[in-house]
PDB file of N, CA and C in Angstrom:
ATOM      1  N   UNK A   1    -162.987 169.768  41.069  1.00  0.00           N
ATOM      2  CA  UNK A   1    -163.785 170.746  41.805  1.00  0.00           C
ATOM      3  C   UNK A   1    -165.201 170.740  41.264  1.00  0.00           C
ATOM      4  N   UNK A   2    -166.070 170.773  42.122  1.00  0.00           N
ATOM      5  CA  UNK A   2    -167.464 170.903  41.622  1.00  0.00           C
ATOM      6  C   UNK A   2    -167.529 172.281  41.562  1.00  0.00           C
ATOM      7  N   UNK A   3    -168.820 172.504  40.364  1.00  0.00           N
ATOM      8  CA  UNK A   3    -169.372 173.195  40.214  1.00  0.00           C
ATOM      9  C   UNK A   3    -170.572 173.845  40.750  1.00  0.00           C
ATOM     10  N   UNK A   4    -170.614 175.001  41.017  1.00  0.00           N
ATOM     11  CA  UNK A   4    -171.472 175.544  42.656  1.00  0.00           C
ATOM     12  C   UNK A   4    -172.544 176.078  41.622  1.00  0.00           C
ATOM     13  N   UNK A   5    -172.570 175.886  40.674  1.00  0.00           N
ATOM     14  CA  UNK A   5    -173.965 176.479  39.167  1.00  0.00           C
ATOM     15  C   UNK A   5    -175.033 174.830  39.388  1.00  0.00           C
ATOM     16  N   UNK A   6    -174.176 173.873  39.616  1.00  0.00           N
ATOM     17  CA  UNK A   6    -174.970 172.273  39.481  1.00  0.00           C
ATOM     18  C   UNK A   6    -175.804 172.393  40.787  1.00  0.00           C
ATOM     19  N   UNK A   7    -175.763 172.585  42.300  1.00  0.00           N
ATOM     20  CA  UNK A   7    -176.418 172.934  42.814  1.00  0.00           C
ATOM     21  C   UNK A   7    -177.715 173.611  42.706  1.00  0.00           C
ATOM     22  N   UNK A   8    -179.234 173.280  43.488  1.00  0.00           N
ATOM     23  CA  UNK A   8    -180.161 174.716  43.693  1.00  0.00           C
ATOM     24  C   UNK A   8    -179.142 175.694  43.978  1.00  0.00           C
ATOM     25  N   UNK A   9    -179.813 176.953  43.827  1.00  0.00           N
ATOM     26  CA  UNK A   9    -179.748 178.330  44.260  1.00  0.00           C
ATOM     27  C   UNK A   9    -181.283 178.631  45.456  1.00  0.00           C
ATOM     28  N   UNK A  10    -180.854 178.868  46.209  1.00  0.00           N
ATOM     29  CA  UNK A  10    -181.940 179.633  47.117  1.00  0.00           C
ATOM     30  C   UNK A  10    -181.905 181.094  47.090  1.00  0.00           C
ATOM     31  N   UNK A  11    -183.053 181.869  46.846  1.00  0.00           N
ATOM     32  CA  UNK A  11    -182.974 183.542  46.520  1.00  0.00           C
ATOM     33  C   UNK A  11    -183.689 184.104  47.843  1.00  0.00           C
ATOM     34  N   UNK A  12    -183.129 184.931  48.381  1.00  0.00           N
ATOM     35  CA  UNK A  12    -183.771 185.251  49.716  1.00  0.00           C
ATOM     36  C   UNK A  12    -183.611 186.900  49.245  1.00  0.00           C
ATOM     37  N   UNK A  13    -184.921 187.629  49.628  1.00  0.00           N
ATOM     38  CA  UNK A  13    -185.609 188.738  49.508  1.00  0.00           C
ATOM     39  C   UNK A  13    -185.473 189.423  51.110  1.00  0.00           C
ATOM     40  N   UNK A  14    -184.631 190.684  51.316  1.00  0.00           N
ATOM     41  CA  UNK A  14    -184.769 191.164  52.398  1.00  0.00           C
ATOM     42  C   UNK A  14    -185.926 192.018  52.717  1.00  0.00           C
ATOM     43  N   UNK A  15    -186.203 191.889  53.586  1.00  0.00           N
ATOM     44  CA  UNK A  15    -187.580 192.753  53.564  1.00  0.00           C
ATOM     45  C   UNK A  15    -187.200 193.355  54.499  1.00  0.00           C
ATOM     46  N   UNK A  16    -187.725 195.176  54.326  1.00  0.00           N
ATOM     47  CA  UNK A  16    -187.464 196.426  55.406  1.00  0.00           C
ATOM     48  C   UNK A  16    -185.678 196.587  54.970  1.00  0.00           C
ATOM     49  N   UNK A  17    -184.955 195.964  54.099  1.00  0.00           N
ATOM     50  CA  UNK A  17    -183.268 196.123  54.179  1.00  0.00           C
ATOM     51  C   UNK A  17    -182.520 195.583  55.612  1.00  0.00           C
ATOM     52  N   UNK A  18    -183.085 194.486  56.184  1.00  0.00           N
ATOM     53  CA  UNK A  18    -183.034 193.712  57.099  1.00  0.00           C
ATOM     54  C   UNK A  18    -182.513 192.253  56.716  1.00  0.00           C
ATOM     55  N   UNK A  19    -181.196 191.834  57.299  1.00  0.00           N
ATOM     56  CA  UNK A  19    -180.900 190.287  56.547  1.00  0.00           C
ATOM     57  C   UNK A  19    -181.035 189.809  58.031  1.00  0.00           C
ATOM     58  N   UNK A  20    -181.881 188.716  58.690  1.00  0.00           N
ATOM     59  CA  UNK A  20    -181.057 188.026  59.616  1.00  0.00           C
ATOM     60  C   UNK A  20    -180.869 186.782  59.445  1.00  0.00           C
ATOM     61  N   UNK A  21    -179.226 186.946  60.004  1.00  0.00           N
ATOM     62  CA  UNK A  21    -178.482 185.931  60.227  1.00  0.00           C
ATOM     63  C   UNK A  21    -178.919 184.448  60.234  1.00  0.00           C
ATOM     64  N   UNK A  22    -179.872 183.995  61.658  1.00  0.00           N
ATOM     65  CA  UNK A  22    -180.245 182.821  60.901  1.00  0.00           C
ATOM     66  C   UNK A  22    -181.361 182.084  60.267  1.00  0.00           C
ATOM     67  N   UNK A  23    -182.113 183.592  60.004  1.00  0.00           N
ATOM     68  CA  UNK A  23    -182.564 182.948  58.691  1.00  0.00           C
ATOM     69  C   UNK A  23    -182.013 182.364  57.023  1.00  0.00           C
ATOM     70  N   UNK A  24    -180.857 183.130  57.184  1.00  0.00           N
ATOM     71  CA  UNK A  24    -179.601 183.105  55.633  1.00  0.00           C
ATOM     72  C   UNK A  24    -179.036 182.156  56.237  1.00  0.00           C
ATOM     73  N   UNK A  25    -178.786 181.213  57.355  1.00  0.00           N
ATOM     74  CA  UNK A  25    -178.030 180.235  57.720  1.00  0.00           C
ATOM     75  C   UNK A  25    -178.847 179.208  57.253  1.00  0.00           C
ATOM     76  N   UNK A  26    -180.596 179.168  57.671  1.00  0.00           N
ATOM     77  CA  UNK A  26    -180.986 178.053  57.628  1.00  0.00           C
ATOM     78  C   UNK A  26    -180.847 178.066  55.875  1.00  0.00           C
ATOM     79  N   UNK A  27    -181.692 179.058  55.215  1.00  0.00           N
ATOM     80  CA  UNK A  27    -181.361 178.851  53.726  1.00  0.00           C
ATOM     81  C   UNK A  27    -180.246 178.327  53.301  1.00  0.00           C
ATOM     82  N   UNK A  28    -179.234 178.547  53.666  1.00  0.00           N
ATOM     83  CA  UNK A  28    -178.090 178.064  53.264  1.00  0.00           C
ATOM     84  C   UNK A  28    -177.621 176.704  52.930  1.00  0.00           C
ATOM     85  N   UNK A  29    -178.146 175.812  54.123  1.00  0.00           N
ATOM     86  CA  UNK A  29    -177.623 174.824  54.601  1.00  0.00           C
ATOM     87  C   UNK A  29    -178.575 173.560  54.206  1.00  0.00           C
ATOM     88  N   UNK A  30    -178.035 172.340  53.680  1.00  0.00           N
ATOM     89  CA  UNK A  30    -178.633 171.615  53.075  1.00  0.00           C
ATOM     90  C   UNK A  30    -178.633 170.295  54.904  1.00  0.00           C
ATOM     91  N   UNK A  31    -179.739 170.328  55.476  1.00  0.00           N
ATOM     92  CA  UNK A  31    -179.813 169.767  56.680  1.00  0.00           C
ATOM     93  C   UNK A  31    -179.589 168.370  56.587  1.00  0.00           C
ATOM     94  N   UNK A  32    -179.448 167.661  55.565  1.00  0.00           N
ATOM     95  CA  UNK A  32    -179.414 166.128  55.355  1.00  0.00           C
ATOM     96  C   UNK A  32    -177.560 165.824  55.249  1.00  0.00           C
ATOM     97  N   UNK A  33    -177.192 166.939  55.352  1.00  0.00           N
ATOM     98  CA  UNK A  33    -175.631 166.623  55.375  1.00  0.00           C
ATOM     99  C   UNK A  33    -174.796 167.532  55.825  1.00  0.00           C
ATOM    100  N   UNK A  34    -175.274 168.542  57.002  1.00  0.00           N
ATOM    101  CA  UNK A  34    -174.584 169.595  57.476  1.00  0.00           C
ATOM    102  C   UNK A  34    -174.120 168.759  58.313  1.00  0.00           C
ATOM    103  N   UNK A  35    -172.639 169.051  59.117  1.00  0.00           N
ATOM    104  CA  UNK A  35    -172.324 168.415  60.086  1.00  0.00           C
ATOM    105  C   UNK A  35    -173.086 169.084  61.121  1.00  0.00           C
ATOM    106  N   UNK A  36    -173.087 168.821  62.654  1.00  0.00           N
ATOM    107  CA  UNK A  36    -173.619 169.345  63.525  1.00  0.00           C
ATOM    108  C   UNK A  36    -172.568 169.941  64.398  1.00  0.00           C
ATOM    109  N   UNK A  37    -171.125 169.542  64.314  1.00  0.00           N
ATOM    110  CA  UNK A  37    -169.987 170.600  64.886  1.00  0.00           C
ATOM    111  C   UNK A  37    -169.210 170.544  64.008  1.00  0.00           C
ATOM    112  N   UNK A  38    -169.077 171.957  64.552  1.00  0.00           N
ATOM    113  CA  UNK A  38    -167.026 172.189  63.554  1.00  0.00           C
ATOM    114  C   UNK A  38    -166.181 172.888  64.408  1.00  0.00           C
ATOM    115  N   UNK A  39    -165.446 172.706  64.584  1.00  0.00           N
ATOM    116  CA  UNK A  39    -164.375 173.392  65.387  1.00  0.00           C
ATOM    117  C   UNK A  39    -163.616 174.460  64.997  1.00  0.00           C
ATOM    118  N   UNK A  40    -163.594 174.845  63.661  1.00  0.00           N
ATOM    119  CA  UNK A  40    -162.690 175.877  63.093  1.00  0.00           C
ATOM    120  C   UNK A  40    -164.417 176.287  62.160  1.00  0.00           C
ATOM    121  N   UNK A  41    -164.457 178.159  62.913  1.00  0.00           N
ATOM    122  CA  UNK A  41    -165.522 178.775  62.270  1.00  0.00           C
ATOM    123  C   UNK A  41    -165.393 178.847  60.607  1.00  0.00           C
ATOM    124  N   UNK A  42    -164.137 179.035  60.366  1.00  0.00           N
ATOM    125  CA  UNK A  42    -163.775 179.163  58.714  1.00  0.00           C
ATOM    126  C   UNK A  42    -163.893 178.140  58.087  1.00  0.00           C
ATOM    127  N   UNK A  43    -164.467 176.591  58.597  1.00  0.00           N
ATOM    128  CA  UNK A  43    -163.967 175.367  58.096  1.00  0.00           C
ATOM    129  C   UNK A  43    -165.898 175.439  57.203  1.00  0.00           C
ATOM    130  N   UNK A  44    -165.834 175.087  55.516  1.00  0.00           N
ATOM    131  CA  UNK A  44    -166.869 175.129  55.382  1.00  0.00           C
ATOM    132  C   UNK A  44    -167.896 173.715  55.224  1.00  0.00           C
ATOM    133  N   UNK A  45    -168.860 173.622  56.196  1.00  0.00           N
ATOM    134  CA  UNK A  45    -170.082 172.597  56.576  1.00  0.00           C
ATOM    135  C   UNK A  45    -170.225 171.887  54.885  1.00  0.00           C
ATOM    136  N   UNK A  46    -170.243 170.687  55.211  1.00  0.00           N
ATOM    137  CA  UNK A  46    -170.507 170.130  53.698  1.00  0.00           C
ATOM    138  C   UNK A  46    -172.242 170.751  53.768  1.00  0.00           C
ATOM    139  N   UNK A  47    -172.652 170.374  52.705  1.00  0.00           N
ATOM    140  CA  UNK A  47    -174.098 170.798  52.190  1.00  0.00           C
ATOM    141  C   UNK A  47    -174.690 172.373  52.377  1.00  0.00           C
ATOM    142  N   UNK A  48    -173.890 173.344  51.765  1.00  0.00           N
ATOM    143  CA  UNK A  48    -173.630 174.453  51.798  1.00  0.00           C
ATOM    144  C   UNK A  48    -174.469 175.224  50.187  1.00  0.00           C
ATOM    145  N   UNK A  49    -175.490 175.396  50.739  1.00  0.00           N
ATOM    146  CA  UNK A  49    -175.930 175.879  49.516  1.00  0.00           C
ATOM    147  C   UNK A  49    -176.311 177.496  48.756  1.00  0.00           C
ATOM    148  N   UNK A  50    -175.262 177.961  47.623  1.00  0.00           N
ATOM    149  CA  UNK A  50    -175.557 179.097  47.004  1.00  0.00           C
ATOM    150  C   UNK A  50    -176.517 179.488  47.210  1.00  0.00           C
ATOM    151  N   UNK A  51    -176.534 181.360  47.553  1.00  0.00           N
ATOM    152  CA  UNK A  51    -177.925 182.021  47.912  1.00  0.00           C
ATOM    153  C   UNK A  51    -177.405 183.142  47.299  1.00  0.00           C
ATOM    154  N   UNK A  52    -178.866 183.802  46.380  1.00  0.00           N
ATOM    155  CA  UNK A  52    -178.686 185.277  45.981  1.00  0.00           C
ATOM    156  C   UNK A  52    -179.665 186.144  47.357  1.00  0.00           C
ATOM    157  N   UNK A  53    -178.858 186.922  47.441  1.00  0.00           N
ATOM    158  CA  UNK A  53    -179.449 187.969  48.235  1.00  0.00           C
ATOM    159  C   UNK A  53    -180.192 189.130  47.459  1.00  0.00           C
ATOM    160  N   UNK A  54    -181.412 189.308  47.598  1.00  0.00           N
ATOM    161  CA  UNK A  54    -182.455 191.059  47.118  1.00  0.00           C
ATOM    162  C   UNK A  54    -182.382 191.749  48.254  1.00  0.00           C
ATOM    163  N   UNK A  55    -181.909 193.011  47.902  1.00  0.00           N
ATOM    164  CA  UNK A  55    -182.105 193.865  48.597  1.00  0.00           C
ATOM    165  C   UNK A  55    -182.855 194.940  48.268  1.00  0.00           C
ATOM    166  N   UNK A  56    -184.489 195.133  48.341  1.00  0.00           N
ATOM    167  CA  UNK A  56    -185.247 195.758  47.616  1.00  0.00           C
ATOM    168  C   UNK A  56    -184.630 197.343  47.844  1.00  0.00           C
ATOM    169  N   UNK A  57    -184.590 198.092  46.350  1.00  0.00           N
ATOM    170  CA  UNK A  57    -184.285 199.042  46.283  1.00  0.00           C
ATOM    171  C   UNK A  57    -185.550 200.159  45.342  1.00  0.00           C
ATOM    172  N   UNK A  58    -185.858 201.569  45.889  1.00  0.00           N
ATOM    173  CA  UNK A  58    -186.572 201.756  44.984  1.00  0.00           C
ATOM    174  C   UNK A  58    -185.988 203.186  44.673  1.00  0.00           C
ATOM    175  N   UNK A  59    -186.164 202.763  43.287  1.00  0.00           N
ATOM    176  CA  UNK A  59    -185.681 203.773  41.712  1.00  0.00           C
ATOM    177  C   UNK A  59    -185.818 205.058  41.082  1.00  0.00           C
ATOM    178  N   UNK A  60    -187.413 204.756  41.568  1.00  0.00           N
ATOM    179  CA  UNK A  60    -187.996 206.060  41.126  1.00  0.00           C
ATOM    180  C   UNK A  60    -189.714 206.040  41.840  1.00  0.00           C
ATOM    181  N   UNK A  61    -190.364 206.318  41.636  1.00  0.00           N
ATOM    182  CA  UNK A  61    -191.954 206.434  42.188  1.00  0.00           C
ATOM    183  C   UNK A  61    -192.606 205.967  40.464  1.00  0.00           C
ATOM    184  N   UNK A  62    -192.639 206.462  39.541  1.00  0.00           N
ATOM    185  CA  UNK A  62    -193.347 205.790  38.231  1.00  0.00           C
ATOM    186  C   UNK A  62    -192.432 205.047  37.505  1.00  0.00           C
ATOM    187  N   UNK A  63    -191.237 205.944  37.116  1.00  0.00           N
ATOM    188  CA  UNK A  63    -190.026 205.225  36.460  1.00  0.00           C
ATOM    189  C   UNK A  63    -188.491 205.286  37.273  1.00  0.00           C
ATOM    190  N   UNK A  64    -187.795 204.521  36.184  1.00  0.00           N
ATOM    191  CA  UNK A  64    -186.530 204.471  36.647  1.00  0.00           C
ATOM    192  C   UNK A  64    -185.643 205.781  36.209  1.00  0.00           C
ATOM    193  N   UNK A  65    -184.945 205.911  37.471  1.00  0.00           N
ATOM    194  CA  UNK A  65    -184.322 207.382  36.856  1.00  0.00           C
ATOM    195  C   UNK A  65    -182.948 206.994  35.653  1.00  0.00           C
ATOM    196  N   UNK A  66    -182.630 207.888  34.904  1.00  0.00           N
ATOM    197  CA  UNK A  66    -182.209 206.885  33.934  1.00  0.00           C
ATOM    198  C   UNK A  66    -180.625 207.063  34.222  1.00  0.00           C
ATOM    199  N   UNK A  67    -179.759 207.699  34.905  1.00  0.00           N
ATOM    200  CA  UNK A  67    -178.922 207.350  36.017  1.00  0.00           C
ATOM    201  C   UNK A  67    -178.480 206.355  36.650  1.00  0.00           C
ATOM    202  N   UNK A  68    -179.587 205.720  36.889  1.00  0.00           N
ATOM    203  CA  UNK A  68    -179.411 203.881  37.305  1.00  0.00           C
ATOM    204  C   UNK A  68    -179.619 203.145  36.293  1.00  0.00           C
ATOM    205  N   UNK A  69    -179.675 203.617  34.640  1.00  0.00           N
ATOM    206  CA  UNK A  69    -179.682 202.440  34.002  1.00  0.00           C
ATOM    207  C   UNK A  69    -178.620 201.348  33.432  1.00  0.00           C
ATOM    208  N   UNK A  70    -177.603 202.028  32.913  1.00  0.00           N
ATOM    209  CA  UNK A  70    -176.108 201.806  32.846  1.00  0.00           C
ATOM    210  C   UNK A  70    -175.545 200.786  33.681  1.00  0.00           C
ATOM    211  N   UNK A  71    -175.603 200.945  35.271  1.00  0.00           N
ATOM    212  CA  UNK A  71    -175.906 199.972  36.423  1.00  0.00           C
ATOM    213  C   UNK A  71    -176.307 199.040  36.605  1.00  0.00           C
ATOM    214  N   UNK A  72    -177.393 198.763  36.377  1.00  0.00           N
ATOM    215  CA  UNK A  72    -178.603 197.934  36.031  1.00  0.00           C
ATOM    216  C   UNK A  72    -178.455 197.004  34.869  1.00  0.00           C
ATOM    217  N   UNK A  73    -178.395 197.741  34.008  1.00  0.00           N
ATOM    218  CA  UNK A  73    -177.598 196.506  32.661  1.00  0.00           C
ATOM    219  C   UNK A  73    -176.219 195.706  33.209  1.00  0.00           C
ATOM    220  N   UNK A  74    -175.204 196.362  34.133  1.00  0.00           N
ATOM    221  CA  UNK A  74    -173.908 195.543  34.392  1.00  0.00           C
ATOM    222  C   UNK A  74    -174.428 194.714  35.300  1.00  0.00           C
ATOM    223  N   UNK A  75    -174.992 195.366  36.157  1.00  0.00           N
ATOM    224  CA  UNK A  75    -175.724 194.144  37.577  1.00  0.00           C
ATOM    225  C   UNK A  75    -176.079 192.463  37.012  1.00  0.00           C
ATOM    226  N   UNK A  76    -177.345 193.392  35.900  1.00  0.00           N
ATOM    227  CA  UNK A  76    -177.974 191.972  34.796  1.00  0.00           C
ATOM    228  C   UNK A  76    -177.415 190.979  34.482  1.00  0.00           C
ATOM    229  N   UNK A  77    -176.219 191.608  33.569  1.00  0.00           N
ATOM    230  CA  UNK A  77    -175.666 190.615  32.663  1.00  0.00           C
ATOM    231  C   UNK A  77    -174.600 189.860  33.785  1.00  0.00           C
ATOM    232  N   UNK A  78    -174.289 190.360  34.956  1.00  0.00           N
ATOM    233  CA  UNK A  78    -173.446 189.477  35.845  1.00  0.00           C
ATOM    234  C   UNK A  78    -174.010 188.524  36.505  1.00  0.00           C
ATOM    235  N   UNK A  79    -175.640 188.261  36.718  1.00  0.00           N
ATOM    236  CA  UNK A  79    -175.975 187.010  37.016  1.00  0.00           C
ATOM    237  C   UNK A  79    -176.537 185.515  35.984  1.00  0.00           C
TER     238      UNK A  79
END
C-alpha cells in the first residue's frame, strides 16, 4: 500500500465558509492520470490527490478566547 504522506498535499482555504464542489474536485485530481470515466461513483480515479480543507474561523476580535485553547492544541498536534 502506498503511502498518501509521499504524495503533494493541496490546502484549499474556504472563503465566506463556502466549499465548492468543483473547485475541491479540480484540486484534487492529478489531470495527467485521472481516468475520464468510471462507472461506479465509489470507484476511486487513479491520481487522487490529498487535500486539507481551512475553514476560516474567528476566535476572538484581539485574542483567542482561552476556551478554544485546549482544542486548538488537539487540532495541532493531529496534523
Amino acid at each position: 500500500a502506498s503511502n498518501e504522506f509521499e504524495r503533494p498535499i493541496n490546502v484549499h482555504v474556504a472563503m465566506d465558509n463556502t466549499l465548492v464542489l468543483d473547485e475541491i474536485r479540480k484540486l484534487c485530481q492529478n489531470h495527467s492520470k485521472v481516468r475520464k470515466t468510471t462507472k461506479n461513483p465509489n470507484d476511486k480515479p487513479e491520481g487522487w490527490k490529498p487535500l486539507i480543507i481551512i475553514i476560516p474561523l474567528r476566535l476572538g476580535l484581539t485574542n483567542v478566547n482561552t476556551e478554544y485553547i485546549d482544542q486548538l492544541k488537539v487540532l495541532n498536534s493531529a496534523v
